[in-house]
PDB file of N, CA and C in Angstrom:
ATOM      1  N   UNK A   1      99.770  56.018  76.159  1.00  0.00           N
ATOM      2  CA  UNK A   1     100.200  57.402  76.163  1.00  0.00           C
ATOM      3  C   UNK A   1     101.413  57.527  77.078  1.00  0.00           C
ATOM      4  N   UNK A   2     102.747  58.443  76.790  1.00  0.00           N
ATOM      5  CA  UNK A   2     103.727  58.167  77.096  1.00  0.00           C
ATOM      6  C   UNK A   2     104.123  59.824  78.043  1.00  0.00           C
ATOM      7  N   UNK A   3     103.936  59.622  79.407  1.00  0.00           N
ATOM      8  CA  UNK A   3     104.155  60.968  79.970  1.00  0.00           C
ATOM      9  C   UNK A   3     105.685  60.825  80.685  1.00  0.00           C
ATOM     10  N   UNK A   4     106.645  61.442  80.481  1.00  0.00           N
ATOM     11  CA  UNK A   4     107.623  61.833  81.201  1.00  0.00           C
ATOM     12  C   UNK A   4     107.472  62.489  82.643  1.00  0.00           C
ATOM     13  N   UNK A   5     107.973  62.115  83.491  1.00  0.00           N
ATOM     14  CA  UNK A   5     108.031  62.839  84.893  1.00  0.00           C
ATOM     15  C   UNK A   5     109.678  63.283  85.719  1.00  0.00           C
ATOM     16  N   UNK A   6     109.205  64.410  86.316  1.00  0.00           N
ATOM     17  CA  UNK A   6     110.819  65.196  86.678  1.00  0.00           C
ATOM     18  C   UNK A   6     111.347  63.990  88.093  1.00  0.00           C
ATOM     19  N   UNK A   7     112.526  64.083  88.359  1.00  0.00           N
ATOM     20  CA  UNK A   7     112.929  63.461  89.469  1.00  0.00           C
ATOM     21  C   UNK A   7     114.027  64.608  89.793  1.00  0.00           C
ATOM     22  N   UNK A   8     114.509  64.418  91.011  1.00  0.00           N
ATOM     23  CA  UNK A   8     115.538  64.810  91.675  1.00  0.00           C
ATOM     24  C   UNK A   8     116.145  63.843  92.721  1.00  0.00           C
ATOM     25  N   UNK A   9     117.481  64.004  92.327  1.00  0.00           N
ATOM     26  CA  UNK A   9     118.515  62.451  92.975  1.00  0.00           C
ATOM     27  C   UNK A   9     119.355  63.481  93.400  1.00  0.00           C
ATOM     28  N   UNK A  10     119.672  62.870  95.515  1.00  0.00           N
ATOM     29  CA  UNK A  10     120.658  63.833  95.884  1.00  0.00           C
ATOM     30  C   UNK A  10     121.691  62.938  96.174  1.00  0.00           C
ATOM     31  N   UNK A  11     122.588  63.007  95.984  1.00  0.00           N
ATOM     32  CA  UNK A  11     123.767  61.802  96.199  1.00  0.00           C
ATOM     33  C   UNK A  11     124.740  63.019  97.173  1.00  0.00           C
ATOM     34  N   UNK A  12     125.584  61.822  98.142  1.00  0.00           N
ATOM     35  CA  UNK A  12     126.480  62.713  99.130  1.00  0.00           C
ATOM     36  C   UNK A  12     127.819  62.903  98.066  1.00  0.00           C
ATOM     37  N   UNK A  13     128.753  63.252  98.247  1.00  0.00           N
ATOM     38  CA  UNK A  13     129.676  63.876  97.575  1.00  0.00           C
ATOM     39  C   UNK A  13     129.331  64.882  96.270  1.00  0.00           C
ATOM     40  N   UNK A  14     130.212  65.267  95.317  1.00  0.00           N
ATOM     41  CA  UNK A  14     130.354  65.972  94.190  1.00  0.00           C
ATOM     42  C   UNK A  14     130.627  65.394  93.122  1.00  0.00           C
ATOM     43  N   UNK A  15     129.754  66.207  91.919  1.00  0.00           N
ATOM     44  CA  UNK A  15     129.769  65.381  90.905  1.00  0.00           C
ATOM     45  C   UNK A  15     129.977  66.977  89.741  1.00  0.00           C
ATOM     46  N   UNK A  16     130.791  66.858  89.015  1.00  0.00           N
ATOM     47  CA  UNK A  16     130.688  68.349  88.266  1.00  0.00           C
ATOM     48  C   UNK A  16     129.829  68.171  86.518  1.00  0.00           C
ATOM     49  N   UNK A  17     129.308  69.189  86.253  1.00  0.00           N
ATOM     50  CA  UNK A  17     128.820  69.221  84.782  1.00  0.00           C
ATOM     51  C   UNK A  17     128.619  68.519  83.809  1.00  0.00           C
ATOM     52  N   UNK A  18     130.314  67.471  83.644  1.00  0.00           N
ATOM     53  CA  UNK A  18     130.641  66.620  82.858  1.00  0.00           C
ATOM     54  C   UNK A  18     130.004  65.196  82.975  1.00  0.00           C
ATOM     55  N   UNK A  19     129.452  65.121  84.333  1.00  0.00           N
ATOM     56  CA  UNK A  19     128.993  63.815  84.297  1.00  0.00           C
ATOM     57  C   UNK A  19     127.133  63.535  83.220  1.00  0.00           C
ATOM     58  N   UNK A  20     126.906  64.712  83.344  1.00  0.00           N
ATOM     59  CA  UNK A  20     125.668  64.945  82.592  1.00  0.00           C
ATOM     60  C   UNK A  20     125.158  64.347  81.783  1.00  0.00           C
ATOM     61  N   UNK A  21     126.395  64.124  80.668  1.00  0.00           N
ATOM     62  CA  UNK A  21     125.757  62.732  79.518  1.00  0.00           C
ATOM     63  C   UNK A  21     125.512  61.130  80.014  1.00  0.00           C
ATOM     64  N   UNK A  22     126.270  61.373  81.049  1.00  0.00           N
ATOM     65  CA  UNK A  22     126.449  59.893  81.620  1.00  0.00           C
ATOM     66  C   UNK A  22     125.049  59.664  82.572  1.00  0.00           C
ATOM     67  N   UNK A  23     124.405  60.652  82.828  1.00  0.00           N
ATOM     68  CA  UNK A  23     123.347  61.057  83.489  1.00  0.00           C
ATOM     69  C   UNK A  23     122.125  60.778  82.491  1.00  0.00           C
ATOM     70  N   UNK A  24     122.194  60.977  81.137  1.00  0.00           N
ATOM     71  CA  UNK A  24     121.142  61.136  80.381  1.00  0.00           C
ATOM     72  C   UNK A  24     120.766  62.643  80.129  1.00  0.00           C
ATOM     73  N   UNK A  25     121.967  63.149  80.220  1.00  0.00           N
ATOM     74  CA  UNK A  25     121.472  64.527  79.766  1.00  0.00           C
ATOM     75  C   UNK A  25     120.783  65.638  80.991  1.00  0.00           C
ATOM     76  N   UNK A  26     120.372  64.933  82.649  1.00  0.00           N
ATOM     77  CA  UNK A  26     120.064  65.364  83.318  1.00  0.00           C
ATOM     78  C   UNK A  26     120.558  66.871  83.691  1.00  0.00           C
ATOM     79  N   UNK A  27     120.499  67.807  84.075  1.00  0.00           N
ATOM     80  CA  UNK A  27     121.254  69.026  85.278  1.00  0.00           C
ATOM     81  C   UNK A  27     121.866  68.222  85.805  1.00  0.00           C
ATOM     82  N   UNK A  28     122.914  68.888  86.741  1.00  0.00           N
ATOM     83  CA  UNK A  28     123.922  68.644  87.748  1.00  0.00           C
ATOM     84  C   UNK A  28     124.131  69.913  88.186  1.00  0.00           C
ATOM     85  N   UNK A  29     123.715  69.943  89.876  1.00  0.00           N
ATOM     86  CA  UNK A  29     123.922  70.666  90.786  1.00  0.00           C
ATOM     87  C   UNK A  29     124.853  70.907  92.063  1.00  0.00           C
ATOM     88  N   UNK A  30     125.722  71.807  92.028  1.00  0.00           N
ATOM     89  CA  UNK A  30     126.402  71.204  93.503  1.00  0.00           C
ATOM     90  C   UNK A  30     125.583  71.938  94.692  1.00  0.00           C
ATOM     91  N   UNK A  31     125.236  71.080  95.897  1.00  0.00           N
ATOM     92  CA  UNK A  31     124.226  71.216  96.545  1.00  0.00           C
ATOM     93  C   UNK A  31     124.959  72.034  98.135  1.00  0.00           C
ATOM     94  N   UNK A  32     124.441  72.552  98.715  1.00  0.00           N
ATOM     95  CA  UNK A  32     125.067  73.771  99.376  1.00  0.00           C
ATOM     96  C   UNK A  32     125.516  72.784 100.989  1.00  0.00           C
ATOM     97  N   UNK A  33     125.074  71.527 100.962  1.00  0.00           N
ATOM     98  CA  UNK A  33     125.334  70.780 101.916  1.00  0.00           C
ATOM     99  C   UNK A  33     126.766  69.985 101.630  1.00  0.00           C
ATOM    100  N   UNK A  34     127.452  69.966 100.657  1.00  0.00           N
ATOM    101  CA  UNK A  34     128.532  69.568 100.273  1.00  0.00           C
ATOM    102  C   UNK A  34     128.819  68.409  99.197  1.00  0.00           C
ATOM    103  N   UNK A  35     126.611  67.825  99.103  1.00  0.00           N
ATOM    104  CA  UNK A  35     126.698  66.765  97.932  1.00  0.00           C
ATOM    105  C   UNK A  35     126.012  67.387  96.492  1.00  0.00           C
ATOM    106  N   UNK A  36     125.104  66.106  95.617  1.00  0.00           N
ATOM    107  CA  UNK A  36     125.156  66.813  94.293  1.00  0.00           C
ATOM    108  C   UNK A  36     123.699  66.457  94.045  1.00  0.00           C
ATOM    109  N   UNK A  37     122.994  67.482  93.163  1.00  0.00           N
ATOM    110  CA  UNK A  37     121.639  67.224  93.033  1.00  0.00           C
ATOM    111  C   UNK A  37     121.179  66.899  91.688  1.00  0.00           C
ATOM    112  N   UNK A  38     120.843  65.953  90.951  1.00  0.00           N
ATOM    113  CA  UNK A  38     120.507  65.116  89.520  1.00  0.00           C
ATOM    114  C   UNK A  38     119.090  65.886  89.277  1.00  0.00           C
ATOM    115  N   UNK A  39     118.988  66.627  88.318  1.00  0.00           N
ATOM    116  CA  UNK A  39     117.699  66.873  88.448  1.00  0.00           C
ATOM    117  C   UNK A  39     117.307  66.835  86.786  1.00  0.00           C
ATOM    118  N   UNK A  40     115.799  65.799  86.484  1.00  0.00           N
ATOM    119  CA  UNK A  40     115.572  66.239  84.790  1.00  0.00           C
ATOM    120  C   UNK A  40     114.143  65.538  84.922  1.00  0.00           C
ATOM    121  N   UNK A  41     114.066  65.211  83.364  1.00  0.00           N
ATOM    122  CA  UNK A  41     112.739  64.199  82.961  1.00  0.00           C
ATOM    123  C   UNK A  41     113.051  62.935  83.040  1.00  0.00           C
ATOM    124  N   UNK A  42     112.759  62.517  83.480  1.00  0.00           N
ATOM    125  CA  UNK A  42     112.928  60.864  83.289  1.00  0.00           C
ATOM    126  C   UNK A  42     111.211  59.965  82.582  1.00  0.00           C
ATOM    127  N   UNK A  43     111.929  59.172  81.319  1.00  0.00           N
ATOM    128  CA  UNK A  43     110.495  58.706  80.864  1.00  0.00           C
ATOM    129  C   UNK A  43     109.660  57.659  81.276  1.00  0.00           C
ATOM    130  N   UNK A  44     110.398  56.983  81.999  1.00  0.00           N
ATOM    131  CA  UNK A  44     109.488  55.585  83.103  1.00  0.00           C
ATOM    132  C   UNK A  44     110.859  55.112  84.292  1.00  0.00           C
ATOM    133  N   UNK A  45     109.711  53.908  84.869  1.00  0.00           N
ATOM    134  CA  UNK A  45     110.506  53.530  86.168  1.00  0.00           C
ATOM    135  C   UNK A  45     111.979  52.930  85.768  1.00  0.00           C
ATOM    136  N   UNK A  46     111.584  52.298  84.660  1.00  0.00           N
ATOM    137  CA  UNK A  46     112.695  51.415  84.456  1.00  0.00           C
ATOM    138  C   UNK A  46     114.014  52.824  84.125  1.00  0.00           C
ATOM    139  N   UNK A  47     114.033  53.646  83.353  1.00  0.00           N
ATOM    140  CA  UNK A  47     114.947  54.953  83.424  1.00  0.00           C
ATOM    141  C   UNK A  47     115.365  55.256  84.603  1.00  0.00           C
ATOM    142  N   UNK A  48     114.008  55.587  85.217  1.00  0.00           N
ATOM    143  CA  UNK A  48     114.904  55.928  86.873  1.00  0.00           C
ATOM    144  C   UNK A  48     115.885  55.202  87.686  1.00  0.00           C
ATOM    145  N   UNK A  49     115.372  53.938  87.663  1.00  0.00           N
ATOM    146  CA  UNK A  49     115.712  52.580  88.041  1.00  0.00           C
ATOM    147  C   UNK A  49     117.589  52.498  87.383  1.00  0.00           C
ATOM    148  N   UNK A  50     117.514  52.636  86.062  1.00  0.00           N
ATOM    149  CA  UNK A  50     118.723  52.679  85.308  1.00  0.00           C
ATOM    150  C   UNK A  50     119.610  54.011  85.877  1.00  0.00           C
ATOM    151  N   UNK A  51     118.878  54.984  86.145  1.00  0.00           N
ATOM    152  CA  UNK A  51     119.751  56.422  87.121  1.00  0.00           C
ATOM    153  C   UNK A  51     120.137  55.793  88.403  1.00  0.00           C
ATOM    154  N   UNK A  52     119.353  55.280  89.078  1.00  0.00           N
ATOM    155  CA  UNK A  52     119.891  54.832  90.695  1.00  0.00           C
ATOM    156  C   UNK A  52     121.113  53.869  90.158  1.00  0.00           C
ATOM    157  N   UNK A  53     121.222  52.954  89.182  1.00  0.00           N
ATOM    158  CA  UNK A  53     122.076  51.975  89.440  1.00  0.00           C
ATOM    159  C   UNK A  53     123.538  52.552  89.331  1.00  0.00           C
ATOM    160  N   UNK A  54     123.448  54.000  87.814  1.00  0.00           N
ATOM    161  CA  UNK A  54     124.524  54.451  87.812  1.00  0.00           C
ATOM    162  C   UNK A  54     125.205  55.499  89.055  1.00  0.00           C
ATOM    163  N   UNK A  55     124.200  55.696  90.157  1.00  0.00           N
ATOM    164  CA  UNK A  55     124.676  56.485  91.109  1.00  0.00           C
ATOM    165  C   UNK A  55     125.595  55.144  92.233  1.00  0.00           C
ATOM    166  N   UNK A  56     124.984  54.014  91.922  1.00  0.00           N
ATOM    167  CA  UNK A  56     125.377  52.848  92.614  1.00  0.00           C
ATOM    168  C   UNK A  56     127.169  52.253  91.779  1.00  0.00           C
ATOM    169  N   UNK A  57     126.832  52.435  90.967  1.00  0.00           N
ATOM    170  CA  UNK A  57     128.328  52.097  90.154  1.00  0.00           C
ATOM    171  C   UNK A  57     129.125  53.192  90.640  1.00  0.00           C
ATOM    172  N   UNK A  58     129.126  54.657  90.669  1.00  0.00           N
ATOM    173  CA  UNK A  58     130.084  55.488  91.235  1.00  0.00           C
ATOM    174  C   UNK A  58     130.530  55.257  92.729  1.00  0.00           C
ATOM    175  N   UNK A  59     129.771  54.190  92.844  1.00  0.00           N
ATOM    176  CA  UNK A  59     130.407  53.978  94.534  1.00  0.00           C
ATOM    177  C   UNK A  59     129.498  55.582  95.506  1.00  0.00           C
ATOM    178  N   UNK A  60     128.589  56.552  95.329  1.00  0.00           N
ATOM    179  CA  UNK A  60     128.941  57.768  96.070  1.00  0.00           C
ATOM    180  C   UNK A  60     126.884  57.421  97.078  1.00  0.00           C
ATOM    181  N   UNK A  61     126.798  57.514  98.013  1.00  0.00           N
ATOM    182  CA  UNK A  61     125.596  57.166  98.578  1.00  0.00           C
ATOM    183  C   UNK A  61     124.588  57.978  98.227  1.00  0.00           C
ATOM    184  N   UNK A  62     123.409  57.318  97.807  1.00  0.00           N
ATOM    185  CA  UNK A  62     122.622  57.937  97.938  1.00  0.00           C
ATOM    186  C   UNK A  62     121.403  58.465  98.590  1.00  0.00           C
ATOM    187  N   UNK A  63     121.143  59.865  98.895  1.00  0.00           N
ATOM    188  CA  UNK A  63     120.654  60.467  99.673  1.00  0.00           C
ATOM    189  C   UNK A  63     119.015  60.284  99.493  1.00  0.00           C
ATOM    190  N   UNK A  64     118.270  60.776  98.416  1.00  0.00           N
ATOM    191  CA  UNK A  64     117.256  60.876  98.515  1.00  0.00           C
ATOM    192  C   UNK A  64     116.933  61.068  96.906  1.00  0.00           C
ATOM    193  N   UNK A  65     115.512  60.500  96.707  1.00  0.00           N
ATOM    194  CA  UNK A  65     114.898  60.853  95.163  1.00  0.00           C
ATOM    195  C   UNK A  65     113.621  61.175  95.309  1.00  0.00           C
ATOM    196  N   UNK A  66     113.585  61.772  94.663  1.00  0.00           N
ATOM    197  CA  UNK A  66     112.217  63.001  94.805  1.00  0.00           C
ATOM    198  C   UNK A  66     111.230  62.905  93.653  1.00  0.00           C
ATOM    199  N   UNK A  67     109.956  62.672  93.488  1.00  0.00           N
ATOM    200  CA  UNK A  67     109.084  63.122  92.228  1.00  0.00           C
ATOM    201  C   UNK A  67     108.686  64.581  92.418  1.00  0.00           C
ATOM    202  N   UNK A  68     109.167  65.157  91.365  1.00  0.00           N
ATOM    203  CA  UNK A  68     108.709  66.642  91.081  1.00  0.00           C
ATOM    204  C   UNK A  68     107.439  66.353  90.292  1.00  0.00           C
ATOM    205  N   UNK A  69     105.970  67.038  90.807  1.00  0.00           N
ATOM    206  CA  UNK A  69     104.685  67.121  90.137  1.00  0.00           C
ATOM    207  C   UNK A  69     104.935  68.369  89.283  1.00  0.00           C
ATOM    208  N   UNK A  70     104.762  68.115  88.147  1.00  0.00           N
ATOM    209  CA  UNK A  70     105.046  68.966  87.233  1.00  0.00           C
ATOM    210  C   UNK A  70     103.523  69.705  86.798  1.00  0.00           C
ATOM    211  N   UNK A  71     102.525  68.809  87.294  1.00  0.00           N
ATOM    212  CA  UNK A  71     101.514  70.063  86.764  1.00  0.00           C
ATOM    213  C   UNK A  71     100.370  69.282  85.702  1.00  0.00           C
ATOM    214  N   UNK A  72     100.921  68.540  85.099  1.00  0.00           N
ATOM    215  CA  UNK A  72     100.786  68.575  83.476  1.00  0.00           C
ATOM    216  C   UNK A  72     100.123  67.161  83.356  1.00  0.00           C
ATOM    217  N   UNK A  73      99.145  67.029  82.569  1.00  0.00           N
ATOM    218  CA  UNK A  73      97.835  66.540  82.388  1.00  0.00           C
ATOM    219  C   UNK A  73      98.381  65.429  81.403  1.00  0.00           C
ATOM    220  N   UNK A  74      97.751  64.314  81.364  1.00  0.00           N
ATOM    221  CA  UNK A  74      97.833  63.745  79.933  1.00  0.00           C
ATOM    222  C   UNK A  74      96.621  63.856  79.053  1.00  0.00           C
TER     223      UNK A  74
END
C-alpha cells in the first residue's frame, strides 16, 4: 500500500515560483527570514532523497526538512 507523506525543505537563499517543476511540482515559498520553503507530497524516501540532492546541485544550503503528519490513515 502506497501512502504519500508532506515534507517541508527550508534552504537559505531564494528560490522564485519557477523553480517548481524542477521541484516536482512542490509549493515554493519565500520565507520571512530571507530563505525559501519547499513544501508538498512526496511519495517515498528515495523522492525525498532525490529533492535534497537537487537542493545540493543549486549549490544553496540547506536548512532544515520537516515531516508534516498529515493525519491520514492507511
Amino acid at each position: 500500500m502506497s501512502k504519500t507523506e508532506t515534507y517541508e525543505i527550508r534552504i537559505q537563499g531564494r528560490l522564485d515560483d519557477r523553480w517548481a517543476a524542477w521541484f516536482d511540482d512542490m509549493e515554493i515559498h519565500a520565507a520571512p527570514d530571507g530563505g525559501t520553503v519547499i513544501r508538498g507530497e512526496v511519495p517515498d524516501q528515495a523522492a525525498l532523497h532525490g529533492l535534497i540532492q537537487k537542493v545540493r546541485d543549486l549549490g544553496l544550503p540547506l536548512i532544515s526538512v520537516t515531516h508534516h503528519d498529515t493525519g491520514a490513515t492507511s
